[in-house]
Every structure is written in structure tokens, then in C-alpha cells.
C-alpha atoms as a PDB file:
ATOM      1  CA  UNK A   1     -25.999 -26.643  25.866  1.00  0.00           C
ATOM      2  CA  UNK A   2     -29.723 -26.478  24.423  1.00  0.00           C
ATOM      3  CA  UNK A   3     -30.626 -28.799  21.860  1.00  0.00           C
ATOM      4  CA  UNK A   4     -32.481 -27.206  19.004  1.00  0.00           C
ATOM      5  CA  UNK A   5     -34.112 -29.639  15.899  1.00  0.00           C
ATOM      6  CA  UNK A   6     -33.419 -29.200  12.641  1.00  0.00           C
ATOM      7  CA  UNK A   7     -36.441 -30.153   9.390  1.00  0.00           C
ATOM      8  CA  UNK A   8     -35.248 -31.628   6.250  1.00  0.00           C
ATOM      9  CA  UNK A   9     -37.746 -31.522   3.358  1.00  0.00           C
ATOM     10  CA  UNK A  10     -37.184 -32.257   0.021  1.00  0.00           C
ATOM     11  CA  UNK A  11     -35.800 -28.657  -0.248  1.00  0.00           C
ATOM     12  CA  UNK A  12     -34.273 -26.822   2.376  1.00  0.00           C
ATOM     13  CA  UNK A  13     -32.827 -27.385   5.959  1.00  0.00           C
ATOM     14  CA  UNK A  14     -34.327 -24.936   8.266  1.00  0.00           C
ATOM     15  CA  UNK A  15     -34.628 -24.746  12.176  1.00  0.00           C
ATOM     16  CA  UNK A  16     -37.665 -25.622  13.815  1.00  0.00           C
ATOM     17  CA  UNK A  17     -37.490 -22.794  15.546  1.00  0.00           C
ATOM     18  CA  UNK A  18     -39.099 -20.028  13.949  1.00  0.00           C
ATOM     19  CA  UNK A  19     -37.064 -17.528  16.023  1.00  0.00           C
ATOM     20  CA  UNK A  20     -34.144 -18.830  15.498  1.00  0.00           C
ATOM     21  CA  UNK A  21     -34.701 -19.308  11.816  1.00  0.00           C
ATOM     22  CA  UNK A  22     -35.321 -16.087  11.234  1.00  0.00           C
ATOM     23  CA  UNK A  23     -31.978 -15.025  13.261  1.00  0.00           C
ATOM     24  CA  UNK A  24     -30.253 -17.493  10.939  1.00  0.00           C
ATOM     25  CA  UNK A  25     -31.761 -16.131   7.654  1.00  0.00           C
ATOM     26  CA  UNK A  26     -30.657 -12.420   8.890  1.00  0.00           C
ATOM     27  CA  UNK A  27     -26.991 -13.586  10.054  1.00  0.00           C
ATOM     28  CA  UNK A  28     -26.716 -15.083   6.747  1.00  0.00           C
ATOM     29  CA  UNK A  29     -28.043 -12.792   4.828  1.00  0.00           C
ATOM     30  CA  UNK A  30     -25.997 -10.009   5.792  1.00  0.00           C
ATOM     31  CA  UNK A  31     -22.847 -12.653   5.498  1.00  0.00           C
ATOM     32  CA  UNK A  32     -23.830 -13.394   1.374  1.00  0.00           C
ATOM     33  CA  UNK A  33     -24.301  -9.551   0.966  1.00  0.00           C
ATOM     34  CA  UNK A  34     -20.823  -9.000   2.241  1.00  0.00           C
ATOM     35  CA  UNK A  35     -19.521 -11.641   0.088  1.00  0.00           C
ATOM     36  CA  UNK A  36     -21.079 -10.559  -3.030  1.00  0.00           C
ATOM     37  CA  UNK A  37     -20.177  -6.878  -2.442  1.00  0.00           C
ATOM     38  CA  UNK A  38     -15.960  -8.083  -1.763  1.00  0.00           C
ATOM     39  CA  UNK A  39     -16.167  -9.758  -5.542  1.00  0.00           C
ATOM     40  CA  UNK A  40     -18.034  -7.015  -7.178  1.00  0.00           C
ATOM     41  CA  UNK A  41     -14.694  -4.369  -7.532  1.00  0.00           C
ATOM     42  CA  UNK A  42     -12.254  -7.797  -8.559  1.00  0.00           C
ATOM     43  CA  UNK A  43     -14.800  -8.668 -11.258  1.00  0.00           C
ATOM     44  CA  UNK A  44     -14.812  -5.111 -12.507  1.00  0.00           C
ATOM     45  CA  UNK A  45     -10.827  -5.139 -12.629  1.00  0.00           C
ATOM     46  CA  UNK A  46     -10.817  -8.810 -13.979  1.00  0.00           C
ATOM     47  CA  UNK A  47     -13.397  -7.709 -16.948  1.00  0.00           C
ATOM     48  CA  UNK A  48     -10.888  -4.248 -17.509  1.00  0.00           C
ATOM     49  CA  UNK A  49      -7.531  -6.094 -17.859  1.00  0.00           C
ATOM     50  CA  UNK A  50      -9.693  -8.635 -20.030  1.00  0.00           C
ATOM     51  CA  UNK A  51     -11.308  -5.787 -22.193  1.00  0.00           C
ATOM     52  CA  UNK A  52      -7.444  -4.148 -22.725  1.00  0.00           C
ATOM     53  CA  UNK A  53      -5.730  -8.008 -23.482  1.00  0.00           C
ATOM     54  CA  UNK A  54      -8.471  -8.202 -26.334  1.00  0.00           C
ATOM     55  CA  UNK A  55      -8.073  -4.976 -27.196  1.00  0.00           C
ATOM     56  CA  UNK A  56      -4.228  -5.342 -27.716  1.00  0.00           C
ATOM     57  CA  UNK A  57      -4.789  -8.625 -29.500  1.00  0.00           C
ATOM     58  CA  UNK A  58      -7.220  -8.035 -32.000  1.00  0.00           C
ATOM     59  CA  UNK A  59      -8.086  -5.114 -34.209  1.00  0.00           C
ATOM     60  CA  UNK A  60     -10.656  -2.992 -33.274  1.00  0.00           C
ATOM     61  CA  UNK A  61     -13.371  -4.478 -35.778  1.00  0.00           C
ATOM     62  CA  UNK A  62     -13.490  -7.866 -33.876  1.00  0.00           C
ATOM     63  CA  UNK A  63     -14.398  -5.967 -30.900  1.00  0.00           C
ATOM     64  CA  UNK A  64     -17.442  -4.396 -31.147  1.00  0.00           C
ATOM     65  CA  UNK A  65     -19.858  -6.595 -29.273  1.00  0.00           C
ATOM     66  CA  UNK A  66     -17.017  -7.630 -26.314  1.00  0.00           C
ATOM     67  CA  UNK A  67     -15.684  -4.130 -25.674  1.00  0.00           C
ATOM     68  CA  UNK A  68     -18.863  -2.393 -25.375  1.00  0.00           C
ATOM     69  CA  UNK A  69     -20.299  -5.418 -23.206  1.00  0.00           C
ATOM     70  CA  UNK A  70     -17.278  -5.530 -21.049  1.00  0.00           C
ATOM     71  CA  UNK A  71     -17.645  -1.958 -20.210  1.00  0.00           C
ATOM     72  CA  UNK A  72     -20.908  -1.801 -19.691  1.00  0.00           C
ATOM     73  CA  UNK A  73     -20.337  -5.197 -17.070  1.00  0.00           C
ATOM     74  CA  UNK A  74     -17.336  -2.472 -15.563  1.00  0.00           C
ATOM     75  CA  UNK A  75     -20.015   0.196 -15.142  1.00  0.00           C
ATOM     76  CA  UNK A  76     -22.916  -1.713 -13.950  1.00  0.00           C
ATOM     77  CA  UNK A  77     -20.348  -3.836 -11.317  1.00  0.00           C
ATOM     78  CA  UNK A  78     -18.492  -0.577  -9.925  1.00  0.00           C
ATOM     79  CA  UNK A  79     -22.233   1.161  -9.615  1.00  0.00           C
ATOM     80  CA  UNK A  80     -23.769  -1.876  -8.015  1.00  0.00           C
ATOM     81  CA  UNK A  81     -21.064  -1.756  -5.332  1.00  0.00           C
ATOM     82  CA  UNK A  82     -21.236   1.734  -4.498  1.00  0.00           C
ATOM     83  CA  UNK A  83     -25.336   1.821  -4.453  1.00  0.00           C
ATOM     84  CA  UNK A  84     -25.303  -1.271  -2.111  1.00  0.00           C
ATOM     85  CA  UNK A  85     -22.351   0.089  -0.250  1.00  0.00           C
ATOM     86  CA  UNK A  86     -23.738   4.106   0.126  1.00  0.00           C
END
């Protein structure tokens, strides 16, 4: 087993390493991109059955700031995904 140091500053925890930092950094990087891109079609659907409960609840004149800014959060979420993901 090889010992390896880690460096605390007042802002980050990295490896001293700089090889092995940087294979950290890309490991993890491709690990939050995967997790962001799993919660981007859920947030869409969330924001969709939120945009059709206010849209059953109040009358359409309440709504015109929260549906249009739902739907454009639906559009920009669901294109997001498939640009990353294509």
C-alpha cells in the first residue's frame, strides 16, 4: 500500500501529488457531470406537474409570470440534458 499526503489550506484538500490530483479532479469531474445530467429530466418533470397543479388551482391571470417561467425552466432543463448528453 503506498502512502500518498494530503494539503489542507484554508480552502481546499488536494493531493500533493500533482498527478494524482489531476486524476482525482478528472474522476470527479466526470462523476458530478453524471450526477447533474441524472437530475436534469426529474427537475423538468417536477417543474411540469408543478406548472399543471397551479394551473388547475388558480385562474389563468395569477399565472402569468410562473407558467411562462416554469416552461421556459422545462425547455432550458430538457435542452441542457440532451446538448451535454449528444
Amino acid at each position: 500500500m503506498e502512502h500518498t499526503t494530503v494539503c489542507v489550506n484554508k480552502y481546499t484538500l488536494q493531493f500533493e501529488d500533482a498527478n494524482l490530483e489531476a486524476s482525482f479532479q478528472a474522476f470527479s469531474h466526470t462523476r458530478k457531470k453524471t450526477l447533474w445530467l441524472r437530475s436534469l429530466i426529474p427537475a423538468a418533470i417536477s417543474h411540469l406537474v408543478f406548472a399543471w397543479g397551479d394551473s388547475l388551482e388558480h385562474d389563468p391571470s395569477r399565472l402569468q409570470v410562473t407558467l411562462p417561467a416554469r416552461l421556459l425552466l422545462i425547455v432550458m432543463q430538457c435542452s441542457t440534458y440532451f446538448l451535454v448528453k449528444w
